[in-house]
PDB file of N, CA and C in Angstrom:
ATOM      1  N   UNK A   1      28.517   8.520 -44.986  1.00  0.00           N
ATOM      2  CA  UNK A   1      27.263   8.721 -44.324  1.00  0.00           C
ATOM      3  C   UNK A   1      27.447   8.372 -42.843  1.00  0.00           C
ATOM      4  N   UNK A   2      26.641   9.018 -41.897  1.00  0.00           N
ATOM      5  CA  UNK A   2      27.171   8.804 -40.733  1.00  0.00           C
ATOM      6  C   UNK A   2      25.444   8.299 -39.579  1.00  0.00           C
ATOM      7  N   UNK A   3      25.900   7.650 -38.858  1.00  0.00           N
ATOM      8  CA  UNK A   3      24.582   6.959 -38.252  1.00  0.00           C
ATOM      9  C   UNK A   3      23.885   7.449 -38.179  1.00  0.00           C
ATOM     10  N   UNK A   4      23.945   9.166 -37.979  1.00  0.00           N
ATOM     11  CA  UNK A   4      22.809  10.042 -37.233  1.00  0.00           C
ATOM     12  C   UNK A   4      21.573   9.963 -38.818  1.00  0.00           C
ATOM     13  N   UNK A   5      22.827   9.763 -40.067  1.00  0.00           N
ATOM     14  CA  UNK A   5      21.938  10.376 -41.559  1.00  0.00           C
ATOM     15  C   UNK A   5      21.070   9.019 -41.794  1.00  0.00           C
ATOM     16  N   UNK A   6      21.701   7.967 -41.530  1.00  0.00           N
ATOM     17  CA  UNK A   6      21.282   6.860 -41.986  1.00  0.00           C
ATOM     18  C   UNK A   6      19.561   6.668 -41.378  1.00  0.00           C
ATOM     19  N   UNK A   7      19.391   7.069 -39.764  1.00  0.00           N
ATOM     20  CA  UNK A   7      18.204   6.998 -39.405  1.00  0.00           C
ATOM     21  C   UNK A   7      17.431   7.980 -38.901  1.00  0.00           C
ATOM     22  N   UNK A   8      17.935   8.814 -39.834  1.00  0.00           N
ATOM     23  CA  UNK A   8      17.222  10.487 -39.715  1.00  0.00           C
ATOM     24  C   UNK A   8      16.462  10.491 -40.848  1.00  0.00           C
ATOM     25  N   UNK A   9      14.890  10.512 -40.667  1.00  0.00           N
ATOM     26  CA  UNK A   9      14.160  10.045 -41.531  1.00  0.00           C
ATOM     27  C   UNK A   9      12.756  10.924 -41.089  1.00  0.00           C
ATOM     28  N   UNK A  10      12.165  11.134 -41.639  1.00  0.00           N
ATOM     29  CA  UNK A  10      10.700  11.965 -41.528  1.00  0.00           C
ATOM     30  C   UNK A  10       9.496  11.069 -41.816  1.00  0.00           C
ATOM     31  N   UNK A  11       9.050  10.609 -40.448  1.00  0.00           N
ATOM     32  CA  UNK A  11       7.967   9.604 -40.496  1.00  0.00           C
ATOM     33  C   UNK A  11       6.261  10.278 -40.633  1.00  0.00           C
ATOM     34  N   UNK A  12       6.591  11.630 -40.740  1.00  0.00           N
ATOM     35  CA  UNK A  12       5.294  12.258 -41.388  1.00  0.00           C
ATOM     36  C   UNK A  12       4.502  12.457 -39.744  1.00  0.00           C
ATOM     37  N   UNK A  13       3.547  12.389 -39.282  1.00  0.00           N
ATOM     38  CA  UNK A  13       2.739  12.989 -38.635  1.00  0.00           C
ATOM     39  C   UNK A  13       3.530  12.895 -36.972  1.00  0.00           C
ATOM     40  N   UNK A  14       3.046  13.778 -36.196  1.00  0.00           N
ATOM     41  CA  UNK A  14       3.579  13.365 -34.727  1.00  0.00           C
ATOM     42  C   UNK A  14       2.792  12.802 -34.187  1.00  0.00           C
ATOM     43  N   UNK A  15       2.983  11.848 -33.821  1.00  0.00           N
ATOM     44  CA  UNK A  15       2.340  10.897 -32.839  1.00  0.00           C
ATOM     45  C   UNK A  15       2.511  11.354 -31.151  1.00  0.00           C
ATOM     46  N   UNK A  16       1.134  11.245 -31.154  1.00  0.00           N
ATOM     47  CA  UNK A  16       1.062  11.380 -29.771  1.00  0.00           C
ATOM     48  C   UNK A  16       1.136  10.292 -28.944  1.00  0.00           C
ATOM     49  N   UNK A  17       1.495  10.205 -27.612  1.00  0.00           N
ATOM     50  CA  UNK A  17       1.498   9.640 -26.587  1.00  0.00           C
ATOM     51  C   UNK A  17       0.126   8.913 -25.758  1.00  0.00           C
ATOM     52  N   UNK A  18      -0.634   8.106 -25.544  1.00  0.00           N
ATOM     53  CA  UNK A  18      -1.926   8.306 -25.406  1.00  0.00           C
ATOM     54  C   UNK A  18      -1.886   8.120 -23.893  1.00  0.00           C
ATOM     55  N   UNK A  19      -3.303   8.574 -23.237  1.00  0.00           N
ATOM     56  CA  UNK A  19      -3.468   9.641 -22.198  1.00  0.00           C
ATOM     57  C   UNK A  19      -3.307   8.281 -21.217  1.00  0.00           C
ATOM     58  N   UNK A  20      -2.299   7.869 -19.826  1.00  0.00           N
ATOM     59  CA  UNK A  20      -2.559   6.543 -19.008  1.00  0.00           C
ATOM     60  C   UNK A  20      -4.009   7.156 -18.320  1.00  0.00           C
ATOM     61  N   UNK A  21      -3.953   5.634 -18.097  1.00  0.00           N
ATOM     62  CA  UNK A  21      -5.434   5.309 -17.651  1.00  0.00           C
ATOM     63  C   UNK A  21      -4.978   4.740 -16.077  1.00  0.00           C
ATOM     64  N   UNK A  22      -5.845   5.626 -14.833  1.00  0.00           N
ATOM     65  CA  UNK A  22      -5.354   5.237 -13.902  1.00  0.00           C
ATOM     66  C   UNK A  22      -5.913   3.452 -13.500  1.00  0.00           C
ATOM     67  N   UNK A  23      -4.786   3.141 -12.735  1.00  0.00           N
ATOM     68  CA  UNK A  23      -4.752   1.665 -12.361  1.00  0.00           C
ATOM     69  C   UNK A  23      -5.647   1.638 -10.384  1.00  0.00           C
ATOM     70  N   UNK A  24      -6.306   2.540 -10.375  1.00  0.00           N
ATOM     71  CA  UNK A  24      -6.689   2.374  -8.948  1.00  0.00           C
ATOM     72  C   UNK A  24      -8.253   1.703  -9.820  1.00  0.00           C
ATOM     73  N   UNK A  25      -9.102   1.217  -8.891  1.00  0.00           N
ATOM     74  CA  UNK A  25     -10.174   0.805  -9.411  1.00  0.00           C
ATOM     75  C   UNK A  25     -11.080   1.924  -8.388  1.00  0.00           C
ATOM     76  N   UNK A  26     -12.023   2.439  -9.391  1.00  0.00           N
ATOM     77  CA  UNK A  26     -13.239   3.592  -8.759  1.00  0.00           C
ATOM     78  C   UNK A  26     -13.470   2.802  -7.855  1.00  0.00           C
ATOM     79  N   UNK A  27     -13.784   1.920  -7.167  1.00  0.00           N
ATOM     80  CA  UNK A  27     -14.492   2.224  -5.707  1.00  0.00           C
ATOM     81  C   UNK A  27     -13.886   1.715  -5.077  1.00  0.00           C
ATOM     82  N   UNK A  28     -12.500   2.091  -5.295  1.00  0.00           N
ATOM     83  CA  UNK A  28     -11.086   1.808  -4.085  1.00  0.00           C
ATOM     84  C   UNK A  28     -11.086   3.165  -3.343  1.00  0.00           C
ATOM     85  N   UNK A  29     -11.516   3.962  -3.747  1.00  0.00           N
ATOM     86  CA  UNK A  29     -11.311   5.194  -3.166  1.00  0.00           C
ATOM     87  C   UNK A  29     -11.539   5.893  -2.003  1.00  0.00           C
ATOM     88  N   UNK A  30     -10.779   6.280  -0.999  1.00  0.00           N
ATOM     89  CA  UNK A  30     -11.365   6.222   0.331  1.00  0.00           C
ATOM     90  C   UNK A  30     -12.569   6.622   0.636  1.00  0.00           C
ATOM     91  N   UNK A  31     -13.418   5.929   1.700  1.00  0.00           N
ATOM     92  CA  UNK A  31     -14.398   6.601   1.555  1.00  0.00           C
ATOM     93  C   UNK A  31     -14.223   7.711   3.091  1.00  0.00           C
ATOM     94  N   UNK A  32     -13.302   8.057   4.162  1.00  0.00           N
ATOM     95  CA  UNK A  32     -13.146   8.676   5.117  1.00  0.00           C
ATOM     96  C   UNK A  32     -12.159   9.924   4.608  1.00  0.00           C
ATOM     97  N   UNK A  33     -12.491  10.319   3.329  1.00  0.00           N
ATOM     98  CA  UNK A  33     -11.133  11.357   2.862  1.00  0.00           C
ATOM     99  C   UNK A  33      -9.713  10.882   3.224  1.00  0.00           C
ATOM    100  N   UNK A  34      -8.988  11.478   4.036  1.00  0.00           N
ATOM    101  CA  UNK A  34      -7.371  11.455   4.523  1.00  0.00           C
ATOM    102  C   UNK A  34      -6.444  11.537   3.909  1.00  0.00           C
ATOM    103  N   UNK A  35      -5.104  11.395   3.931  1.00  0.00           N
ATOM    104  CA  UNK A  35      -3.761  12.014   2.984  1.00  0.00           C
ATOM    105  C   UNK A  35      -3.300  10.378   2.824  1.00  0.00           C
ATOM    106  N   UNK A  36      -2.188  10.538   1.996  1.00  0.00           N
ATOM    107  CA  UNK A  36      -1.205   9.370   2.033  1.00  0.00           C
ATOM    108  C   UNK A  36       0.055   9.267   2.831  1.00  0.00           C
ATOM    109  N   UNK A  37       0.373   8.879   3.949  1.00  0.00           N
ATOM    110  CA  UNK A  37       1.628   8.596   4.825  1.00  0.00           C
ATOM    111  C   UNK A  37       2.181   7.094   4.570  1.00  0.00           C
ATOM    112  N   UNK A  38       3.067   7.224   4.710  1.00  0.00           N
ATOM    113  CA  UNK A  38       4.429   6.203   4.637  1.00  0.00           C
ATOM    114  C   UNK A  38       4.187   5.226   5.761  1.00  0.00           C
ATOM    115  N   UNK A  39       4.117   4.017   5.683  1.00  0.00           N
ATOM    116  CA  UNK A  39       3.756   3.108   7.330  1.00  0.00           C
ATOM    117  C   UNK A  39       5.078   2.381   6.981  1.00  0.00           C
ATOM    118  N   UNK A  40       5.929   1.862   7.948  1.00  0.00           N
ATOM    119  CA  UNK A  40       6.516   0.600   8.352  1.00  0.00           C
ATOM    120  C   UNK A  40       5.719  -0.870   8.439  1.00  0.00           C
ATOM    121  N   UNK A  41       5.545  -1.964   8.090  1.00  0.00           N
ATOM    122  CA  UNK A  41       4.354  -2.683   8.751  1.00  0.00           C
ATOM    123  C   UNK A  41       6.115  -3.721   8.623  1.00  0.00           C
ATOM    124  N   UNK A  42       5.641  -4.100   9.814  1.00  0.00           N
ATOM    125  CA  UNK A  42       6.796  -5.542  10.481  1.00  0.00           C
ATOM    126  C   UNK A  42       5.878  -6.666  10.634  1.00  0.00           C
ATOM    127  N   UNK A  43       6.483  -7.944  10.566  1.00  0.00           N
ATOM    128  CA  UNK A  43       5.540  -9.149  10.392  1.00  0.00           C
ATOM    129  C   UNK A  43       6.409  -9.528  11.725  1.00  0.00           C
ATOM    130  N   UNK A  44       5.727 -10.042  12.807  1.00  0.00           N
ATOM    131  CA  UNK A  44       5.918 -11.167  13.522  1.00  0.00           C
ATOM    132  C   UNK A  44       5.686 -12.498  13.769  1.00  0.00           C
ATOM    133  N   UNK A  45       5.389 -12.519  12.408  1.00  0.00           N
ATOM    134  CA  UNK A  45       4.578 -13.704  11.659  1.00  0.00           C
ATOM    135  C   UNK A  45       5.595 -14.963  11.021  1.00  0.00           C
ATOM    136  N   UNK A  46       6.026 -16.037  11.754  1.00  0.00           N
ATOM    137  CA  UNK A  46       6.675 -16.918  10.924  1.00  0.00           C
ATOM    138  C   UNK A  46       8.082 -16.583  11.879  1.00  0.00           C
ATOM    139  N   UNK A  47       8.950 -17.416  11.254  1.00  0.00           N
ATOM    140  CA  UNK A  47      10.283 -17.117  11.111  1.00  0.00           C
ATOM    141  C   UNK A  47      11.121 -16.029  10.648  1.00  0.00           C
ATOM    142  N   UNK A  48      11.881 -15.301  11.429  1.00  0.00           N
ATOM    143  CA  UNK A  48      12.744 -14.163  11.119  1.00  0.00           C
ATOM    144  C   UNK A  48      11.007 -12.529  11.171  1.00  0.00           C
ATOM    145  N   UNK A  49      11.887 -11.907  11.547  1.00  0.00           N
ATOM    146  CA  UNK A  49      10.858 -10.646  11.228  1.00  0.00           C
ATOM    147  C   UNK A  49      11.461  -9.959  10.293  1.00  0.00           C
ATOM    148  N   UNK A  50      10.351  -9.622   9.104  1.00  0.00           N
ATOM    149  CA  UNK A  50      10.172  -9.336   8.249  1.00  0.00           C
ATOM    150  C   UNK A  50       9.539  -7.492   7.912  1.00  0.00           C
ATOM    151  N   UNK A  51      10.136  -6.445   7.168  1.00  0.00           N
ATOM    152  CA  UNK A  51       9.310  -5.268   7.379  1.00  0.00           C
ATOM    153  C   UNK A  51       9.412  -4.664   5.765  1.00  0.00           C
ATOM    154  N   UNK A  52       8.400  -3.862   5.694  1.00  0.00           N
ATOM    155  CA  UNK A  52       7.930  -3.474   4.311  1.00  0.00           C
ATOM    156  C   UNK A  52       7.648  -2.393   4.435  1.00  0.00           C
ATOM    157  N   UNK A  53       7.869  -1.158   3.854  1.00  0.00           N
ATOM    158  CA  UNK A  53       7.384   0.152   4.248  1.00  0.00           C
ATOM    159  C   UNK A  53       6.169   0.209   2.576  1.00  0.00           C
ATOM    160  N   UNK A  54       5.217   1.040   3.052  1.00  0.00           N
ATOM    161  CA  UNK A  54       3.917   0.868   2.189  1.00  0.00           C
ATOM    162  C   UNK A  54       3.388   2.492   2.700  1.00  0.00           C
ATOM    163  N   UNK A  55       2.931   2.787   1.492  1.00  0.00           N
ATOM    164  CA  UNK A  55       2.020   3.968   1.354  1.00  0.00           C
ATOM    165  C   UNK A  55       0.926   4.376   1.306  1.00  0.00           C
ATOM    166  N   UNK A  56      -0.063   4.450   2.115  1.00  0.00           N
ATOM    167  CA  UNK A  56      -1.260   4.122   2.390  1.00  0.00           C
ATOM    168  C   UNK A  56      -1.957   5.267   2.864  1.00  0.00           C
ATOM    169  N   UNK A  57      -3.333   5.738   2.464  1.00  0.00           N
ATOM    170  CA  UNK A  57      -4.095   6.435   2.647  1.00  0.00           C
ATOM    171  C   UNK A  57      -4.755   6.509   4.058  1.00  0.00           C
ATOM    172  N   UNK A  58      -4.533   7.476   5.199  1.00  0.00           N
ATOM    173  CA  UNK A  58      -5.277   7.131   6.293  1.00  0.00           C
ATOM    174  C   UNK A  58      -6.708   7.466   6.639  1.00  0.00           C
ATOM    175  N   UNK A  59      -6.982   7.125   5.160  1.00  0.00           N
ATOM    176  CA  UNK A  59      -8.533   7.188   5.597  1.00  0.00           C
ATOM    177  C   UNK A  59      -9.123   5.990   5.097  1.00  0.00           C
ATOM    178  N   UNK A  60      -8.356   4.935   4.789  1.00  0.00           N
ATOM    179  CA  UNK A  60      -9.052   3.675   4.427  1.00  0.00           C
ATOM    180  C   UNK A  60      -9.342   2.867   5.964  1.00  0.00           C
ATOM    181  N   UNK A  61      -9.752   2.058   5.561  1.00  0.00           N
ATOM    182  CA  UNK A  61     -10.354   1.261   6.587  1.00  0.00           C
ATOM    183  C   UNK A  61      -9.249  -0.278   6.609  1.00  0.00           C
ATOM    184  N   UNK A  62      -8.882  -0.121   7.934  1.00  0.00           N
ATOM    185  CA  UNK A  62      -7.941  -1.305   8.301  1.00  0.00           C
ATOM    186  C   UNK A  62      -8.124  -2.732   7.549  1.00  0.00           C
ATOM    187  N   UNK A  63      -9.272  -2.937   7.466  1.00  0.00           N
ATOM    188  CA  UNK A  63      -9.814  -4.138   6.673  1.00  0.00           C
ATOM    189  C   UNK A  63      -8.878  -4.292   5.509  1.00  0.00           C
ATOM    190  N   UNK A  64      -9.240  -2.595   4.634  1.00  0.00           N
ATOM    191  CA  UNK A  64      -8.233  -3.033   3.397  1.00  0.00           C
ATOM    192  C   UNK A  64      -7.248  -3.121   3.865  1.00  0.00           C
ATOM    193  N   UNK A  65      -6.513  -2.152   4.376  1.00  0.00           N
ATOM    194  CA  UNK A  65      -4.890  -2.349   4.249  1.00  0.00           C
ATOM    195  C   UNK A  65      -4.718  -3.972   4.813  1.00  0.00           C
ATOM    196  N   UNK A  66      -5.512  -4.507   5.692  1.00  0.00           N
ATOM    197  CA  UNK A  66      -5.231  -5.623   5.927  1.00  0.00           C
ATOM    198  C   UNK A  66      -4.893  -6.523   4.791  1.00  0.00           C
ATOM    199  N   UNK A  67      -5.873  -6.438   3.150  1.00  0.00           N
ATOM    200  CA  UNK A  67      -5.469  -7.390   2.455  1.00  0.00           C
ATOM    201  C   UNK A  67      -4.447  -7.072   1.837  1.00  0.00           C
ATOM    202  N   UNK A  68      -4.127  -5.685   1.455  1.00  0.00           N
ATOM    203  CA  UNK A  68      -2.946  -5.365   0.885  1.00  0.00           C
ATOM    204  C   UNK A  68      -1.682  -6.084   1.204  1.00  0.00           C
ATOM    205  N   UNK A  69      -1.546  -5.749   2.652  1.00  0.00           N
ATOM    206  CA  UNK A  69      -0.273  -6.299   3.448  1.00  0.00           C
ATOM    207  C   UNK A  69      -0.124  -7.496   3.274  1.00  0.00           C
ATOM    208  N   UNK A  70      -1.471  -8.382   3.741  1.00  0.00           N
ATOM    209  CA  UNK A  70      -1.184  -9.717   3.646  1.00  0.00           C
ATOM    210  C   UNK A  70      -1.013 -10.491   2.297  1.00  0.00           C
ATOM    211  N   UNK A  71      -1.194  -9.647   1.156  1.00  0.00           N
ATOM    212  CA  UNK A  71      -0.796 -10.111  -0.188  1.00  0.00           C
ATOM    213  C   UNK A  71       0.714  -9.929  -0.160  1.00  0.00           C
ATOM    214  N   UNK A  72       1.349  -8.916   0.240  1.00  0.00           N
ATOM    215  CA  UNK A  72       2.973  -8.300   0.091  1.00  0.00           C
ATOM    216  C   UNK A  72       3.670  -9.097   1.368  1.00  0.00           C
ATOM    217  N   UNK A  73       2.644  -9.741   2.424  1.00  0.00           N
ATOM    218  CA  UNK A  73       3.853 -10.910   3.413  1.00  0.00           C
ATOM    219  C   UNK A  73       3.067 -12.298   2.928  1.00  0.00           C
ATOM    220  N   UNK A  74       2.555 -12.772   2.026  1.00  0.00           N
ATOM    221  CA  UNK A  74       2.320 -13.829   1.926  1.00  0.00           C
ATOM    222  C   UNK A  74       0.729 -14.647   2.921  1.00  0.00           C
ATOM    223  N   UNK A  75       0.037 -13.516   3.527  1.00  0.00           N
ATOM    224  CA  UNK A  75      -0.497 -13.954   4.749  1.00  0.00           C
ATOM    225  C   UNK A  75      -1.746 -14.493   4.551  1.00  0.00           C
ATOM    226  N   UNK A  76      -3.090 -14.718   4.951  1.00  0.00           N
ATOM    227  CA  UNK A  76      -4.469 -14.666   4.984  1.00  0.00           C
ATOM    228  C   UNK A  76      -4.847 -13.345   5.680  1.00  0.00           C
ATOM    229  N   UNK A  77      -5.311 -12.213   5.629  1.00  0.00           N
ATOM    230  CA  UNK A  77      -5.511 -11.527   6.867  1.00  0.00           C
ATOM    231  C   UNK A  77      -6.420 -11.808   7.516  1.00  0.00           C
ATOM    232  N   UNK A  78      -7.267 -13.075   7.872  1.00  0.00           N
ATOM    233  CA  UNK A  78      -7.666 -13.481   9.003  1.00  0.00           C
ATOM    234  C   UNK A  78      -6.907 -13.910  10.042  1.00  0.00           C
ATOM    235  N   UNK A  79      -5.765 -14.248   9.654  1.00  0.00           N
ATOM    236  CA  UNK A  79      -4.631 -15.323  10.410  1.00  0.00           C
ATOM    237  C   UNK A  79      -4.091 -14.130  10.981  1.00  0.00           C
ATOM    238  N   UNK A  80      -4.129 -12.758  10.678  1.00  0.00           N
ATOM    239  CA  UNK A  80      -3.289 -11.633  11.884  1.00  0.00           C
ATOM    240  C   UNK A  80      -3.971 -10.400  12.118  1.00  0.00           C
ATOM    241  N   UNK A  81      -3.974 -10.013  13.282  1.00  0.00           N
ATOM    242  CA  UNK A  81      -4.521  -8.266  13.697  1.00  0.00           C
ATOM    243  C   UNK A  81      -2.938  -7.308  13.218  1.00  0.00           C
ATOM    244  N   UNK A  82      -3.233  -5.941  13.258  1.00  0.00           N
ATOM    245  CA  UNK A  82      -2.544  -4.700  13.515  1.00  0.00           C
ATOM    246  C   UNK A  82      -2.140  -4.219  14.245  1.00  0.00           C
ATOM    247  N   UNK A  83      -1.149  -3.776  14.542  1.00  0.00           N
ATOM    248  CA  UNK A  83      -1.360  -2.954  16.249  1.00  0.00           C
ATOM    249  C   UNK A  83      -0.192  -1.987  15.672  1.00  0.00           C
ATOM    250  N   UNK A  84      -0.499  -0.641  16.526  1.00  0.00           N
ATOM    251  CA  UNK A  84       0.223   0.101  16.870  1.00  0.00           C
ATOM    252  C   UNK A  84       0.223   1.281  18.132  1.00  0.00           C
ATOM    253  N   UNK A  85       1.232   1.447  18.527  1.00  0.00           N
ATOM    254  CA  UNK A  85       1.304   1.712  19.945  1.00  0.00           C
ATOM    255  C   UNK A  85       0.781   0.830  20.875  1.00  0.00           C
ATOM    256  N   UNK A  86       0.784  -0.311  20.866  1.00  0.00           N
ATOM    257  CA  UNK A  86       0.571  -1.408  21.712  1.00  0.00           C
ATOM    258  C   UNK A  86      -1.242  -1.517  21.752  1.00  0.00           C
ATOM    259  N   UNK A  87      -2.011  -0.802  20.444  1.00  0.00           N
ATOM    260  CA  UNK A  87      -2.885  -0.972  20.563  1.00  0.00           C
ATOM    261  C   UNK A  87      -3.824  -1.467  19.413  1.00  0.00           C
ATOM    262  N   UNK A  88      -4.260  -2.615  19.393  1.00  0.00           N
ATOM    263  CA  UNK A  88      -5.062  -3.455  18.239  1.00  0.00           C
ATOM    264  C   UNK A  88      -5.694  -3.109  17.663  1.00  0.00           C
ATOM    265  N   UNK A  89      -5.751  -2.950  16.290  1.00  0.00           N
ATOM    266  CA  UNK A  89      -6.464  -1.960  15.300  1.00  0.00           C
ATOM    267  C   UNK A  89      -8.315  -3.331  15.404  1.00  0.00           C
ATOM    268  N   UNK A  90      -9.027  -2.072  15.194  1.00  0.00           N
ATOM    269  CA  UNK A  90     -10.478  -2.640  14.245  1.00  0.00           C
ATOM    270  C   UNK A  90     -10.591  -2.482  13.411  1.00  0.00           C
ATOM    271  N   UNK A  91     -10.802  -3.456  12.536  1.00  0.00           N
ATOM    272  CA  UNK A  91     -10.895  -3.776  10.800  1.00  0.00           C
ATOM    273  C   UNK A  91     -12.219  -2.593  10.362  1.00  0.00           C
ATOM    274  N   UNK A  92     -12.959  -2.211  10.931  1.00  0.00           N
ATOM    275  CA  UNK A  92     -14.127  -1.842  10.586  1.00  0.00           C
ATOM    276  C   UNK A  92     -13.859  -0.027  10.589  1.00  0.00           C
ATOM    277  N   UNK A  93     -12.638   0.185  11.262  1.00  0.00           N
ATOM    278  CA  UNK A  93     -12.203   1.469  11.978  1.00  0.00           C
ATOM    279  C   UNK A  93     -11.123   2.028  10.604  1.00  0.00           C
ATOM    280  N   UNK A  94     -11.401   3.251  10.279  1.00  0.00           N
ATOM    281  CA  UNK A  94     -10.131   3.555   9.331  1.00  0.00           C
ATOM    282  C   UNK A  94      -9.174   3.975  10.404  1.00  0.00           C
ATOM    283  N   UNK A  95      -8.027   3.682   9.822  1.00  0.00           N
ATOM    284  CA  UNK A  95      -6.838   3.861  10.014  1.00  0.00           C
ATOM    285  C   UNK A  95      -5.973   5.086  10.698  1.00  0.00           C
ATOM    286  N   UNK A  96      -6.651   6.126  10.557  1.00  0.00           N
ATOM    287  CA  UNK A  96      -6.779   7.059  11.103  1.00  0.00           C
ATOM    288  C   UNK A  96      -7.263   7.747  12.737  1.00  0.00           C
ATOM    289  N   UNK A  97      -7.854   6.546  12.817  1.00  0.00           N
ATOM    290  CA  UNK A  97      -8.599   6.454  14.305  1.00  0.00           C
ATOM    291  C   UNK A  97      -7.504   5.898  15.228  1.00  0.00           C
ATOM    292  N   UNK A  98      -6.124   5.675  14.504  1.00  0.00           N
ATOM    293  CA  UNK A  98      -5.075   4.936  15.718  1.00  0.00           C
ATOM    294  C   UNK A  98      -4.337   6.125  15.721  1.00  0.00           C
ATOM    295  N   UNK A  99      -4.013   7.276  15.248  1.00  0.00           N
ATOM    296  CA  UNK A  99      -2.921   8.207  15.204  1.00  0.00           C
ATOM    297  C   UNK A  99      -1.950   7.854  14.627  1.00  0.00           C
ATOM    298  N   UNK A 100      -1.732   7.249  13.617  1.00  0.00           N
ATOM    299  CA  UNK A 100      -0.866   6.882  12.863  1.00  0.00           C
ATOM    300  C   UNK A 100      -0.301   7.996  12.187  1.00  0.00           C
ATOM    301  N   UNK A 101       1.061   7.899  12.312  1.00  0.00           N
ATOM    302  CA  UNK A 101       1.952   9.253  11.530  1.00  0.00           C
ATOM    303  C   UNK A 101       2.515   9.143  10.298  1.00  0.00           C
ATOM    304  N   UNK A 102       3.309   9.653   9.731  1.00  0.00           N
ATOM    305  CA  UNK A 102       4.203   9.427   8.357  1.00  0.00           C
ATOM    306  C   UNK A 102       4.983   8.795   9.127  1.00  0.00           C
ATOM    307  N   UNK A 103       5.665   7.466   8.661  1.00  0.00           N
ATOM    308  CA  UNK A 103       7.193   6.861   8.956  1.00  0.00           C
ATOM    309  C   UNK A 103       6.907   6.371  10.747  1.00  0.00           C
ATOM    310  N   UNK A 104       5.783   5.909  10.926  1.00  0.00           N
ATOM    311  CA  UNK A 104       5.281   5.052  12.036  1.00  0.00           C
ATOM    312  C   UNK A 104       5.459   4.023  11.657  1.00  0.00           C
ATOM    313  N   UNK A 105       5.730   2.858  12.538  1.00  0.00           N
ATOM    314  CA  UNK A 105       5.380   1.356  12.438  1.00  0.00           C
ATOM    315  C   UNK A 105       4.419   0.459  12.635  1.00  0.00           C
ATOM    316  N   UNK A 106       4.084  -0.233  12.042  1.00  0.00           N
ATOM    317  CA  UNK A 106       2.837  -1.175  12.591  1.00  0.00           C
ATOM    318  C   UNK A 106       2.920  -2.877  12.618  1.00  0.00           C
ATOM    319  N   UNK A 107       2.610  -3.188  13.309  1.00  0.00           N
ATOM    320  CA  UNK A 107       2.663  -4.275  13.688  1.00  0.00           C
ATOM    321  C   UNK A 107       1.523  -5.375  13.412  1.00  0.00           C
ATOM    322  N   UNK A 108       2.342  -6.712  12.600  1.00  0.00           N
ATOM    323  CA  UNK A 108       1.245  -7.460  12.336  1.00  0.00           C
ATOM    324  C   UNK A 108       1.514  -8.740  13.156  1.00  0.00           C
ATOM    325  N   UNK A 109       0.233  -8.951  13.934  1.00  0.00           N
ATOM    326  CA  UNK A 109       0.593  -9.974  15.082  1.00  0.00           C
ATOM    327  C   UNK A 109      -0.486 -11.492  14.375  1.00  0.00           C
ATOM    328  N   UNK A 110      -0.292 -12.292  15.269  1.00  0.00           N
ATOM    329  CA  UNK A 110      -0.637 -13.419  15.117  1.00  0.00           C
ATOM    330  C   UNK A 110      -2.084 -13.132  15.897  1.00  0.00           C
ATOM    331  N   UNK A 111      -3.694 -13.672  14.693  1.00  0.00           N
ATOM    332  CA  UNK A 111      -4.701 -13.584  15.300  1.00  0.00           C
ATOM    333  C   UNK A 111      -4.520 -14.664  16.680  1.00  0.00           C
ATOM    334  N   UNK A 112      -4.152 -15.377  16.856  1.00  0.00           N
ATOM    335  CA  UNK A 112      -4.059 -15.918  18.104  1.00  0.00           C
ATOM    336  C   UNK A 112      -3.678 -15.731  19.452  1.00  0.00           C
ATOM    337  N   UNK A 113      -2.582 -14.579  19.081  1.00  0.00           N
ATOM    338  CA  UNK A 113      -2.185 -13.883  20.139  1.00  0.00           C
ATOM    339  C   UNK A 113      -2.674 -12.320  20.707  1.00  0.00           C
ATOM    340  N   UNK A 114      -3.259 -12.177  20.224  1.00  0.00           N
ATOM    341  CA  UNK A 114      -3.756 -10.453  19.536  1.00  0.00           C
ATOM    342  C   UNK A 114      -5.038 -10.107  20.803  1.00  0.00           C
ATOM    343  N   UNK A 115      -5.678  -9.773  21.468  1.00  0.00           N
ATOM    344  CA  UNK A 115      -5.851  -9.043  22.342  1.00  0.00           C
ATOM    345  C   UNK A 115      -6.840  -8.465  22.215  1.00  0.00           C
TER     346      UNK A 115
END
């Protein structure tokens, strides 16, 4: 008898697969429409600089991505602003309002120093 016979067996009905259930929560959902682009975000935060590339919808509002990030560097996001192109994001502003591209960088600065 050979391994394939030993557990070649007819378990009677096919089982299906059951349907995933998405993991976003309904009212995560942007509310400014926009696509998903690729960001760089670099920490200048602490010792050594630190960078994370993240996929993010540019139509959310800086606020969120703020907590996102600061969960994935360890941060508070009160303790830092955004910037890109040398220019300081508003939490209240989606993300989209900076010109942010696919495979841009962003910058997370120290609220103390931030502008």
């Amino acid at each position: 008898m050979s391994f394939k016979d030993e557990f070649d067996e007819d378990l009677g009905e096919d089982i299906e697969a059951p349907v995933p259930i998405s993991k976003t929560p309904a009212g995560k959902t942007p509310t400014g429409g926009g696509r998903n682009i690729a960001l760089y975000f670099t920490s200048t935060i602490g010792p050594g600089e630190k960078k994370q590339k993240l996929t993010v919808n540019n139509g959310n509002d800086v606020s969120d991505i703020k907590r996102t990030v600061g969960s994935i560097f360890g941060l508070n996001p009160a303790d830092f602003h955004m910037s890109s192109g040398g220019v300081t994001m508003d939490e209240s502003s989606p993300i989209n309002n900076y010109s942010v591209s696919d495979g841009d960088e962003v910058l997370l600065i120290p609220a103390s120093t931030a502008g």
